[in-house]
C-alpha atoms as a PDB file:
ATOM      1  CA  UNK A   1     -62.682 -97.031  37.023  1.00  0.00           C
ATOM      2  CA  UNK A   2     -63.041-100.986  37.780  1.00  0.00           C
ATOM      3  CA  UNK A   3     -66.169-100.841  35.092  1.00  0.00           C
ATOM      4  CA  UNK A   4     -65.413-103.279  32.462  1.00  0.00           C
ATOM      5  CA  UNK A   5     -65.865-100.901  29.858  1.00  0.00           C
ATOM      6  CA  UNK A   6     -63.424 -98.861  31.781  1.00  0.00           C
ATOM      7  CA  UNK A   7     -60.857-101.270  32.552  1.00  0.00           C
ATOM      8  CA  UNK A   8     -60.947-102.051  28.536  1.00  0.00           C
ATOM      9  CA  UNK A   9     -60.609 -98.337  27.780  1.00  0.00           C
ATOM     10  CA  UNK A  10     -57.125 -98.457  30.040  1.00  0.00           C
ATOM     11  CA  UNK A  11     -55.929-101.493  28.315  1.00  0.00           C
ATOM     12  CA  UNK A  12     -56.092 -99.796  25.350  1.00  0.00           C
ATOM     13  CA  UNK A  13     -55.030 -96.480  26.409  1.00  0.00           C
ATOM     14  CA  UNK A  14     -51.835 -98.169  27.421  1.00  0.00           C
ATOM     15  CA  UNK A  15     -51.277-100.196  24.349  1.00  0.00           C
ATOM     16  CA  UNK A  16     -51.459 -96.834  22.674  1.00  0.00           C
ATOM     17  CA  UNK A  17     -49.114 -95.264  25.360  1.00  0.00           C
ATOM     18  CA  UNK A  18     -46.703 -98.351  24.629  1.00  0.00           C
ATOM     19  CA  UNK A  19     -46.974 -97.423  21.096  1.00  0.00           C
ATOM     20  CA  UNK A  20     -45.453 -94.115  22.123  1.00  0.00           C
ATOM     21  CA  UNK A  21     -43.065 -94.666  24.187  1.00  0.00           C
ATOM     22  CA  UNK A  22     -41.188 -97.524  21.779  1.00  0.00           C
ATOM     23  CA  UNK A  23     -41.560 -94.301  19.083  1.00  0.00           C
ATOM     24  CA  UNK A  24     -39.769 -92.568  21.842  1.00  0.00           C
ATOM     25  CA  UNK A  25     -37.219 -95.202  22.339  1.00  0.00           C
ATOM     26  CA  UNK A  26     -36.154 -95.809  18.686  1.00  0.00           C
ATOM     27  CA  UNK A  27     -35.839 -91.498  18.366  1.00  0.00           C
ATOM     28  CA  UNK A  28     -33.457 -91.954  21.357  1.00  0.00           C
ATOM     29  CA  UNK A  29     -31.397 -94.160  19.612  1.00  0.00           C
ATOM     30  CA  UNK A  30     -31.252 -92.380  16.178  1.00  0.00           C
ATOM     31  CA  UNK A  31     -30.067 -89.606  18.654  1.00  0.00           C
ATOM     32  CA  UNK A  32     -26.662 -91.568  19.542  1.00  0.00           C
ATOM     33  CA  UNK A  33     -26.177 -93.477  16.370  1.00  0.00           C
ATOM     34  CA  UNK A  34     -26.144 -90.794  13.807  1.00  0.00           C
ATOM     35  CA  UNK A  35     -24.057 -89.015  16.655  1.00  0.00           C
ATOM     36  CA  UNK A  36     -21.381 -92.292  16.552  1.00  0.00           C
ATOM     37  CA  UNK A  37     -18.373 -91.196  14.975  1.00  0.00           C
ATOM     38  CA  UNK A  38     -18.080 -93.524  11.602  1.00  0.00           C
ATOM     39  CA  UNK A  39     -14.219 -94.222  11.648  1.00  0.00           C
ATOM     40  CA  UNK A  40     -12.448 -94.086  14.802  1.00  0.00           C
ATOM     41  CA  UNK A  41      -9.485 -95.621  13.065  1.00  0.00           C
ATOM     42  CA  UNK A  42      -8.722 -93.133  10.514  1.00  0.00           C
ATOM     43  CA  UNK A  43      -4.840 -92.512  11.872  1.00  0.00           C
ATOM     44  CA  UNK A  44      -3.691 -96.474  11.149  1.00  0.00           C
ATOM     45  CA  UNK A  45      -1.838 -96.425   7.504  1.00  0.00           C
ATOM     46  CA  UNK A  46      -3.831 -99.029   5.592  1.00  0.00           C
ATOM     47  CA  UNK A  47      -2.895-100.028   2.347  1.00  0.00           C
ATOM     48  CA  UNK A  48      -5.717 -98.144  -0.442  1.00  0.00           C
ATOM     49  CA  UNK A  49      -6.839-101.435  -1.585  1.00  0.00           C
ATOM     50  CA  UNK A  50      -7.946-102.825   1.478  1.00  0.00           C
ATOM     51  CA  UNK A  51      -9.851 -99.174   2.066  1.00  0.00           C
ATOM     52  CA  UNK A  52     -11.435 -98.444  -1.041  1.00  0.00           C
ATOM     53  CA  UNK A  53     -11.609 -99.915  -4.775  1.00  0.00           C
ATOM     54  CA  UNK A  54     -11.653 -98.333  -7.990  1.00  0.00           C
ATOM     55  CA  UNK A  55     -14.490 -96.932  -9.506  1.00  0.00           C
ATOM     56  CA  UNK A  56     -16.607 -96.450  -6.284  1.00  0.00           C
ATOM     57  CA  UNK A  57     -17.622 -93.809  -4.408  1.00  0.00           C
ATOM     58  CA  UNK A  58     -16.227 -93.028  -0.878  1.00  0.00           C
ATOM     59  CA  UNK A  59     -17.713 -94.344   2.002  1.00  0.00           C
ATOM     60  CA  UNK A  60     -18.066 -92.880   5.421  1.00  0.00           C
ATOM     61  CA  UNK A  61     -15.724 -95.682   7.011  1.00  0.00           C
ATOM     62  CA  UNK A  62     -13.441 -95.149   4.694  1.00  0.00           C
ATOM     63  CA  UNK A  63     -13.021 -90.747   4.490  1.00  0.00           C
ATOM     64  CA  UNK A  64     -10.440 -89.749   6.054  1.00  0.00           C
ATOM     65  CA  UNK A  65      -8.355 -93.028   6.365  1.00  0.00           C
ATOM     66  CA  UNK A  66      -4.924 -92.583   5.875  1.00  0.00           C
ATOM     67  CA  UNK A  67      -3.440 -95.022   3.309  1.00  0.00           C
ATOM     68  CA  UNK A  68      -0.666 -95.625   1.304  1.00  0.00           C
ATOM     69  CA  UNK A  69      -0.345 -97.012  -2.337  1.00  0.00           C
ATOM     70  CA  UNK A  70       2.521 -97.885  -4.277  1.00  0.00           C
ATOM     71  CA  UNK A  71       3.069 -96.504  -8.101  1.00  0.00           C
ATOM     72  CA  UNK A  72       4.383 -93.751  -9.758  1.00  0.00           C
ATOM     73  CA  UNK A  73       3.784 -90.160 -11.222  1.00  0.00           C
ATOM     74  CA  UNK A  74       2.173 -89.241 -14.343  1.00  0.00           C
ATOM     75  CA  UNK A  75       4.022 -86.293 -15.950  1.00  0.00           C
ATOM     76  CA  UNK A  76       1.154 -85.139 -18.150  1.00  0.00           C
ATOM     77  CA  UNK A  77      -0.950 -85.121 -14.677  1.00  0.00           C
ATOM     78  CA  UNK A  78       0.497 -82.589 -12.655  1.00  0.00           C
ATOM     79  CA  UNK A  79      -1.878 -79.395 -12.759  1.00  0.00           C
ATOM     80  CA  UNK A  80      -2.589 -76.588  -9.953  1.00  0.00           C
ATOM     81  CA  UNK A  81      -5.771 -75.305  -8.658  1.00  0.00           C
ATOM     82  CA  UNK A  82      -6.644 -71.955  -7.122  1.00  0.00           C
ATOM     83  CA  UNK A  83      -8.971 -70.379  -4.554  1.00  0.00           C
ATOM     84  CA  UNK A  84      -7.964 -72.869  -2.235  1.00  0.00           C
ATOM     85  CA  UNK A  85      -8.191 -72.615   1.518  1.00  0.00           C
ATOM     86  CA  UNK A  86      -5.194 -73.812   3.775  1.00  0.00           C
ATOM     87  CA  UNK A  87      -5.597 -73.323   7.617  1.00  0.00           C
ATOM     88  CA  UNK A  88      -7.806 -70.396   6.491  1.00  0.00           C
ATOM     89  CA  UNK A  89      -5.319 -69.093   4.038  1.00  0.00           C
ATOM     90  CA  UNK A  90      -6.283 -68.833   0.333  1.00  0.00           C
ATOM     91  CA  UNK A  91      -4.026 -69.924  -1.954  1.00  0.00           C
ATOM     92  CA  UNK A  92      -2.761 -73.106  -4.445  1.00  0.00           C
ATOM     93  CA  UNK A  93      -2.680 -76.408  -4.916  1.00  0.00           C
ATOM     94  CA  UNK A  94      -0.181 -78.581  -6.992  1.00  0.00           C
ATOM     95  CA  UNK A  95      -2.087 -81.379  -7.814  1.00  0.00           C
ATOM     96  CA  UNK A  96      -0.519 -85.107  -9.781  1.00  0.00           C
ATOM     97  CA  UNK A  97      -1.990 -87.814 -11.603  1.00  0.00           C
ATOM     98  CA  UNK A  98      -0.592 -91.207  -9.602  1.00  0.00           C
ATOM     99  CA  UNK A  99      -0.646 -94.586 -11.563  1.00  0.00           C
ATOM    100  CA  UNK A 100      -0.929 -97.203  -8.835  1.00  0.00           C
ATOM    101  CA  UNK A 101       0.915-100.898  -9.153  1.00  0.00           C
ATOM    102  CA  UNK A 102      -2.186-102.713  -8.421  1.00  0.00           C
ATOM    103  CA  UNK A 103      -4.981-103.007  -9.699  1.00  0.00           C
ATOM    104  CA  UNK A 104      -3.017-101.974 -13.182  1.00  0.00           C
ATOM    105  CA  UNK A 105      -4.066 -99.167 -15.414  1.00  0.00           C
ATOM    106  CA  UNK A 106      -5.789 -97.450 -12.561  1.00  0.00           C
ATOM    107  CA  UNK A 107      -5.818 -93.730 -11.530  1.00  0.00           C
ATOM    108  CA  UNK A 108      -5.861 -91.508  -8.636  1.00  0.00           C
ATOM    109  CA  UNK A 109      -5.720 -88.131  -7.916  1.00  0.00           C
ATOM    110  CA  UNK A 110      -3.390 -86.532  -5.107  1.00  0.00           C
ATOM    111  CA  UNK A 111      -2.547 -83.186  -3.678  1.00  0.00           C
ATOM    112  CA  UNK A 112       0.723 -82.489  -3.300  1.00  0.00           C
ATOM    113  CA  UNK A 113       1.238 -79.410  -1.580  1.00  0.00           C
ATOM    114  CA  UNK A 114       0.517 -75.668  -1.246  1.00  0.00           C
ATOM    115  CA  UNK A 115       1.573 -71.871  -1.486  1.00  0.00           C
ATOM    116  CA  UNK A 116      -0.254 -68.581  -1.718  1.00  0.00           C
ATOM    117  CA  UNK A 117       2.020 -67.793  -5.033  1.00  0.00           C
ATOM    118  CA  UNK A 118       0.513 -68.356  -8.186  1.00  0.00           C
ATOM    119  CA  UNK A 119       3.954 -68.114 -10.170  1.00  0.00           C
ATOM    120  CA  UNK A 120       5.586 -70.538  -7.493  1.00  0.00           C
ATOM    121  CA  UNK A 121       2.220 -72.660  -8.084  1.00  0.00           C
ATOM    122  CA  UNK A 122       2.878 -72.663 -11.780  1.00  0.00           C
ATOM    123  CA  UNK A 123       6.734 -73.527 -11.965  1.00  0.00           C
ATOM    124  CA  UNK A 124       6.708 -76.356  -9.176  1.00  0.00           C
ATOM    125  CA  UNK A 125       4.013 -77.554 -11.615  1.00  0.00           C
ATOM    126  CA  UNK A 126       5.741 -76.781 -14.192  1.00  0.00           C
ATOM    127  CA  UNK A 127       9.150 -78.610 -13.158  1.00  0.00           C
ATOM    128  CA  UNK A 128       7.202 -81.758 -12.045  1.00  0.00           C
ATOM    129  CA  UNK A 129       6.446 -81.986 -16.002  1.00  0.00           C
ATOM    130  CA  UNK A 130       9.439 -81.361 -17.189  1.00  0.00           C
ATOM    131  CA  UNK A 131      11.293 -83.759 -15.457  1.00  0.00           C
ATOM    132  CA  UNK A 132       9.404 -86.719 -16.520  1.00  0.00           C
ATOM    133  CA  UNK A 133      10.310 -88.950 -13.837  1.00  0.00           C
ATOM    134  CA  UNK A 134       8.290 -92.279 -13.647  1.00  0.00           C
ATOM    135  CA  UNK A 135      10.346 -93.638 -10.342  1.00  0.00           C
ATOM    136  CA  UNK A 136       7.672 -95.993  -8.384  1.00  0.00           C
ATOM    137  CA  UNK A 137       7.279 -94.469  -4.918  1.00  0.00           C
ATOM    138  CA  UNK A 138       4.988 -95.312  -2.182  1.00  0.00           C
ATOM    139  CA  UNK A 139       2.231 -92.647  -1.761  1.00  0.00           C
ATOM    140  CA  UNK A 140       1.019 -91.732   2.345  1.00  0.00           C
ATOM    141  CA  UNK A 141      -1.668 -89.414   2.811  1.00  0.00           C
ATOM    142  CA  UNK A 142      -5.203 -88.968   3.380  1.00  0.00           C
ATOM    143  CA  UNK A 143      -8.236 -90.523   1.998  1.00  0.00           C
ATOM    144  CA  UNK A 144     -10.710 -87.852   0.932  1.00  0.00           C
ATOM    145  CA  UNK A 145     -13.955 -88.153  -1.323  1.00  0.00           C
ATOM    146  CA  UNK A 146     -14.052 -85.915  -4.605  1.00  0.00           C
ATOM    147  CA  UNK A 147     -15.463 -82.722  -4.633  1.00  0.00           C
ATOM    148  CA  UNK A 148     -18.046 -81.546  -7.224  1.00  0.00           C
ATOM    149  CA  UNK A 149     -17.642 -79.534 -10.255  1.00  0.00           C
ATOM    150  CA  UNK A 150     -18.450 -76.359 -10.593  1.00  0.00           C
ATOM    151  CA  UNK A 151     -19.330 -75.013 -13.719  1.00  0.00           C
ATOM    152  CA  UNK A 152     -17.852 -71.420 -12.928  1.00  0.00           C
ATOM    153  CA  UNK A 153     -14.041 -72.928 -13.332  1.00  0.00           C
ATOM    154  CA  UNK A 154     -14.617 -72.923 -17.130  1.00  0.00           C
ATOM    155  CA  UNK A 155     -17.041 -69.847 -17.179  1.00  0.00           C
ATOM    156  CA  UNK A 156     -14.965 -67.500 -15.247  1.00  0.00           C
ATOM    157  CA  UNK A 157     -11.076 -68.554 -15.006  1.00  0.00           C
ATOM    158  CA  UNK A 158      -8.674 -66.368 -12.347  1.00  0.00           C
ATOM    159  CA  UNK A 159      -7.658 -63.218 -13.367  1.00  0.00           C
ATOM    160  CA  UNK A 160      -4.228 -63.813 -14.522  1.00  0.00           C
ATOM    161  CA  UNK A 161      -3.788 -67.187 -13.944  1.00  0.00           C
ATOM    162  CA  UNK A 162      -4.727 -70.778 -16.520  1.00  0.00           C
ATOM    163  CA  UNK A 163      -4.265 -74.399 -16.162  1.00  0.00           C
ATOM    164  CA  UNK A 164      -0.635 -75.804 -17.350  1.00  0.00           C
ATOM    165  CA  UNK A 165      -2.845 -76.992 -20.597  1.00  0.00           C
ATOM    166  CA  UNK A 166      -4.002 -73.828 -21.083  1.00  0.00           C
ATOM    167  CA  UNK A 167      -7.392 -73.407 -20.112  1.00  0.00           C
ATOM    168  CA  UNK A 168      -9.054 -71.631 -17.076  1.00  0.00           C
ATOM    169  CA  UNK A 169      -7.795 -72.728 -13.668  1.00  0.00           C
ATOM    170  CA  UNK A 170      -9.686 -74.988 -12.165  1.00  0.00           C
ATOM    171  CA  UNK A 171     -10.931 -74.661  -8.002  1.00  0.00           C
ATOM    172  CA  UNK A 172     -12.325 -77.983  -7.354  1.00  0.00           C
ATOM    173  CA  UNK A 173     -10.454 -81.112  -6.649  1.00  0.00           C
ATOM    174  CA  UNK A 174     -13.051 -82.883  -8.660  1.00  0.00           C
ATOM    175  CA  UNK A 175     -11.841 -86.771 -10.253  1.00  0.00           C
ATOM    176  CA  UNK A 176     -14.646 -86.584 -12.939  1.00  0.00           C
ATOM    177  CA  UNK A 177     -13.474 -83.272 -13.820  1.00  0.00           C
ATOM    178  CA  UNK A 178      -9.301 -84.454 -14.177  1.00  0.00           C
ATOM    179  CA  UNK A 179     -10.386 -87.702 -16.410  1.00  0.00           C
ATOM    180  CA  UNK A 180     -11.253 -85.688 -18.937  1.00  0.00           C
ATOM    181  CA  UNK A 181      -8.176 -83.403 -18.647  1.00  0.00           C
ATOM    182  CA  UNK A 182      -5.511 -86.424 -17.976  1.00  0.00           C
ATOM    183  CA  UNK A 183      -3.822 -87.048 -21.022  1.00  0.00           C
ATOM    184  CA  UNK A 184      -2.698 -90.167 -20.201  1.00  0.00           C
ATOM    185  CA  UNK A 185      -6.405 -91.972 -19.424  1.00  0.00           C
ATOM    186  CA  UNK A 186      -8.411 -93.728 -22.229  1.00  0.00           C
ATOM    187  CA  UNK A 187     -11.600 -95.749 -21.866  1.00  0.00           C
ATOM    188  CA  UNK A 188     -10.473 -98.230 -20.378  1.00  0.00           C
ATOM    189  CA  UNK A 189      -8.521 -97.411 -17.417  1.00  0.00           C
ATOM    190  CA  UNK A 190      -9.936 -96.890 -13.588  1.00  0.00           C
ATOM    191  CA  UNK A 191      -9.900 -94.299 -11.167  1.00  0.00           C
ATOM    192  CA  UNK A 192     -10.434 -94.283  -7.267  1.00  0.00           C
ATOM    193  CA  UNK A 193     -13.540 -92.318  -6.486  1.00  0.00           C
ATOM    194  CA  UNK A 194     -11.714 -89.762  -3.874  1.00  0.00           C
ATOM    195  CA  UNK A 195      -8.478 -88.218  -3.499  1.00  0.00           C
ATOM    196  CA  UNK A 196      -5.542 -88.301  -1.727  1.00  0.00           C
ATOM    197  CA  UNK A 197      -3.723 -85.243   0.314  1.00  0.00           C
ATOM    198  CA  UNK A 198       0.142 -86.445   0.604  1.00  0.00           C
ATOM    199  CA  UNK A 199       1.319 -86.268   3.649  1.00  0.00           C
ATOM    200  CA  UNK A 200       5.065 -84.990   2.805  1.00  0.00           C
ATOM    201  CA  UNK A 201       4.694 -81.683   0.110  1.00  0.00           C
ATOM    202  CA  UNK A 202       6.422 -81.561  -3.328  1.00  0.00           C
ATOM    203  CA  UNK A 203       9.461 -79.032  -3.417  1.00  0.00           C
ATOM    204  CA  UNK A 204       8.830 -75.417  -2.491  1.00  0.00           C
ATOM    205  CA  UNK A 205       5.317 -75.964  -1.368  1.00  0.00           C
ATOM    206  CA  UNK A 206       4.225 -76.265   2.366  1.00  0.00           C
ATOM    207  CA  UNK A 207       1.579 -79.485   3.569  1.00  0.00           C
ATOM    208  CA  UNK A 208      -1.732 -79.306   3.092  1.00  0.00           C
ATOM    209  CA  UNK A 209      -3.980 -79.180   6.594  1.00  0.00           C
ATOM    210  CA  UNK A 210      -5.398 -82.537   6.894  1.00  0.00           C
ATOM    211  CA  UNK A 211      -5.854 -83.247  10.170  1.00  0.00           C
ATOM    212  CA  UNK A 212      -7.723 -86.255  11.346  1.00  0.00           C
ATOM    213  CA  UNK A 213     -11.718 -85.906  11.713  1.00  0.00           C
ATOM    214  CA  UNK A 214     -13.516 -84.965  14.969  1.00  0.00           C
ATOM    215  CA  UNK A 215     -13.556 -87.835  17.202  1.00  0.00           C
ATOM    216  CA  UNK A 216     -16.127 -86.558  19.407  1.00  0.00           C
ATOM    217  CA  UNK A 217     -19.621 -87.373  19.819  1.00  0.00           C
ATOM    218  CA  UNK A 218     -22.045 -85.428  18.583  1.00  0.00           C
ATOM    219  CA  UNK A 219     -25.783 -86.308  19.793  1.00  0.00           C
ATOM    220  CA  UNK A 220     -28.899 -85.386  17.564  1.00  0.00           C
ATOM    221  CA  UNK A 221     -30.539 -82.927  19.620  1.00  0.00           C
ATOM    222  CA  UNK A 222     -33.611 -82.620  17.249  1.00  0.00           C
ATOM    223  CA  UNK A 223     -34.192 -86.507  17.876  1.00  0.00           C
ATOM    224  CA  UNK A 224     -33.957 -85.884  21.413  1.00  0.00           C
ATOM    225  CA  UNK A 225     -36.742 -83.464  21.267  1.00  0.00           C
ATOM    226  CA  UNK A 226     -39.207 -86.222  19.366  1.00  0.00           C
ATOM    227  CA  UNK A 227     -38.273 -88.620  21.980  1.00  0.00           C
ATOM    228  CA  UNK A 228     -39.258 -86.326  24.519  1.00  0.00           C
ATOM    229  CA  UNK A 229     -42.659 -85.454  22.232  1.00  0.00           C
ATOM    230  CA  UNK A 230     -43.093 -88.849  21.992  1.00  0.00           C
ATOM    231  CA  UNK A 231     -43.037 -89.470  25.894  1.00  0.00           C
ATOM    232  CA  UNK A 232     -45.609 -86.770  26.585  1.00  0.00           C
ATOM    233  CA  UNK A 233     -47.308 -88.559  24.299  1.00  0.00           C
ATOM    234  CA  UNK A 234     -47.451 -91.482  25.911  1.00  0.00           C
ATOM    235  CA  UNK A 235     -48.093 -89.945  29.137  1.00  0.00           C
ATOM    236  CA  UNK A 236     -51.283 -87.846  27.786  1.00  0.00           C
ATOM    237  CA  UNK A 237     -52.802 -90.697  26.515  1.00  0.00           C
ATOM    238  CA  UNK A 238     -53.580 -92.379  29.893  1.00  0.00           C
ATOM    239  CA  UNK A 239     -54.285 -88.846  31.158  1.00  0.00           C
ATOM    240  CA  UNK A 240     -56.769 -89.105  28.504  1.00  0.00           C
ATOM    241  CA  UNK A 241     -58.562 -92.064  29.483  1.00  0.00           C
ATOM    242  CA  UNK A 242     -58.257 -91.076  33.296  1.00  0.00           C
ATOM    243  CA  UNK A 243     -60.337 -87.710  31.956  1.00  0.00           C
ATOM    244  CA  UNK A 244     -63.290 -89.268  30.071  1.00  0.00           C
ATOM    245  CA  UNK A 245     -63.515 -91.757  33.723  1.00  0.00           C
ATOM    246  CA  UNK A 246     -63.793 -88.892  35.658  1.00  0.00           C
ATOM    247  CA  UNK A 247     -66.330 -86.683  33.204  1.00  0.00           C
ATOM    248  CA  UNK A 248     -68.484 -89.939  33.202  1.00  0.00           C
ATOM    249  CA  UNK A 249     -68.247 -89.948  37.038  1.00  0.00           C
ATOM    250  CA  UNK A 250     -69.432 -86.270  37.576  1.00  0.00           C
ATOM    251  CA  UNK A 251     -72.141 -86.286  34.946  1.00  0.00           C
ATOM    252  CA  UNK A 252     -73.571 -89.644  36.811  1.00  0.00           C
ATOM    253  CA  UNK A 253     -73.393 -87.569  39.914  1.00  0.00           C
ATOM    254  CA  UNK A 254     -75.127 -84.163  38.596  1.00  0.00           C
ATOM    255  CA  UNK A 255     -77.818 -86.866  36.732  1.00  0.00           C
ATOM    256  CA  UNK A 256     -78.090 -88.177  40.374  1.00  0.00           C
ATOM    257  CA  UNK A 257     -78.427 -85.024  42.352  1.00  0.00           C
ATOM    258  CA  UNK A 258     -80.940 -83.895  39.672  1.00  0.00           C
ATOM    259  CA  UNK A 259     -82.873 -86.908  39.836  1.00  0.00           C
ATOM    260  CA  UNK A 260     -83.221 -86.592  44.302  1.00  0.00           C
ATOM    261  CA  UNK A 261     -83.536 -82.964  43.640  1.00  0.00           C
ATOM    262  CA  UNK A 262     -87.172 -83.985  41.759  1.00  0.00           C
ATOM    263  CA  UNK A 263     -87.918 -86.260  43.578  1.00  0.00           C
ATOM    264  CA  UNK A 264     -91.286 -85.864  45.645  1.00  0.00           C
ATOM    265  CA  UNK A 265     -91.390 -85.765  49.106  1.00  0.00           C
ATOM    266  CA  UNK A 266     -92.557 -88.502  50.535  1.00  0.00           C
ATOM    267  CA  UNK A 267     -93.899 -87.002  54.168  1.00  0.00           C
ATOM    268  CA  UNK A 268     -95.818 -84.658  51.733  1.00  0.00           C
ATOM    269  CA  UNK A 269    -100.053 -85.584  52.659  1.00  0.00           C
END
């Protein structure tokens, strides 16, 4: 082992082992960072400007916030949506189109309550249009990202049940989907990118569950498991180098005890 050839074989052999073990290190720490929870501030009312802007998509410090935003109602907006899960409970939304004070001709979509009756659904929709009020109000409720939409809401509508324009009912509280349903959005007006669940429910409908997001952290397990990998790793790689010592050694010592065992004997003559 204090060969020079061998003591340069170690030195590299732990360089390499080094190698692993920082591998092992930075796997450790993806472990607790992508277990961090993003927003540990969500229950503070912030004002929706300060949390998000128009046109952009929703960030993971800012879903979930709660917020609050000052404008009023769009009566062409309000719509329901079915197949909708409350506390486990399917049922319907009542859904509005809010235009906020500031920035000006922006939009944003809010969910304003729910109830497993479809007629109930339909009138409390239906009333909210009617009445036409414009009143500016401040909005409270919670900041969620849009959902996708799904191409079955125009292929196969609910049995028994359409949209307050007429067409099939829609499932998905989608904001690309309602732009091109609002009647009261042209080219040039903005929308927020997510949604917002209002925190006290129109007439006749019950709240929507929204409670806060888990605060609790979550470790990666499967990057624990590389940086363990990566440790054994690191360990076999000087367990390595001691092997090939120790093979050298014993094949020196067979050569040696081969070479005495051939040997002549000298008190021979």
């Amino acid at each position: 082992m204090r060969r020079p050839r061998w003591i340069g074989a170690l030195v590299l052999s732990l360089a390499v082992a080094g190698g692993f073990a920082a591998l092992g290190q930075w796997q450790l720490e993806r472990a607790v960072s992508t277990g961090t929870v993003v927003n540990s501030d969500t229950e503070t009312v912030r004002p929706l400007h300060e949390v998000s802007q128009p046109q952009q998509p929703v960030l993971g410090t800012e879903a979930a916030q709660r917020v609050e935003v000052t404008g009023h109602y769009v009566p062409s907006g309000f719509d329901i949506l079915g197949k909708r899960l409350n506390d486990g409970t399917s049922g319907y939304w009542v859904i509005g189109q809010f235009a906020v004070d500031s920035p000006a001709d922006t939009y944003l979509a809010v969910a304003l309550g729910f109830t497993t009756d479809p007629a109930l659904a339909t009138s409390t929709a239906q009333g909210l249009r009617s009445a036409g009020s414009t009143a500016s109000e401040t909005l409270t409720g919670r900041y969620l990202p849009t959902e996708g939409p799904v191409v079955t809401d125009a292929q196969k509508p609910l049995i028994g049940v359409t949209a307050l324009d007429g067409g099939p009912l829609g499932t998905t509280m989608s904001v690309s989907a309602f732009v091109n349903q609002w009647a009261e959005f042209d080219a040039s007006a903005d929308v927020y990118g997510g949604y917002v669940v209002s925190e006290t429910p129109t007439a006749g409908t019950t709240a929507i569950a929204s409670p806060m997001p888990d605060q609790s952290v979550q470790l990666n397990w499967l990057n624990i498991f590389y940086a363990a990998e990566w440790v054994v790793f690191a360990g076999f790689a000087v367990y390595f180098w001691y092997r090939l010592v120790r093979d050298a050694w014993e094949r020196e010592q067979e050569e040696a005890a081969e070479a005495a065992g051939n040997a002549p004997d000298a008190r021979v003559g």
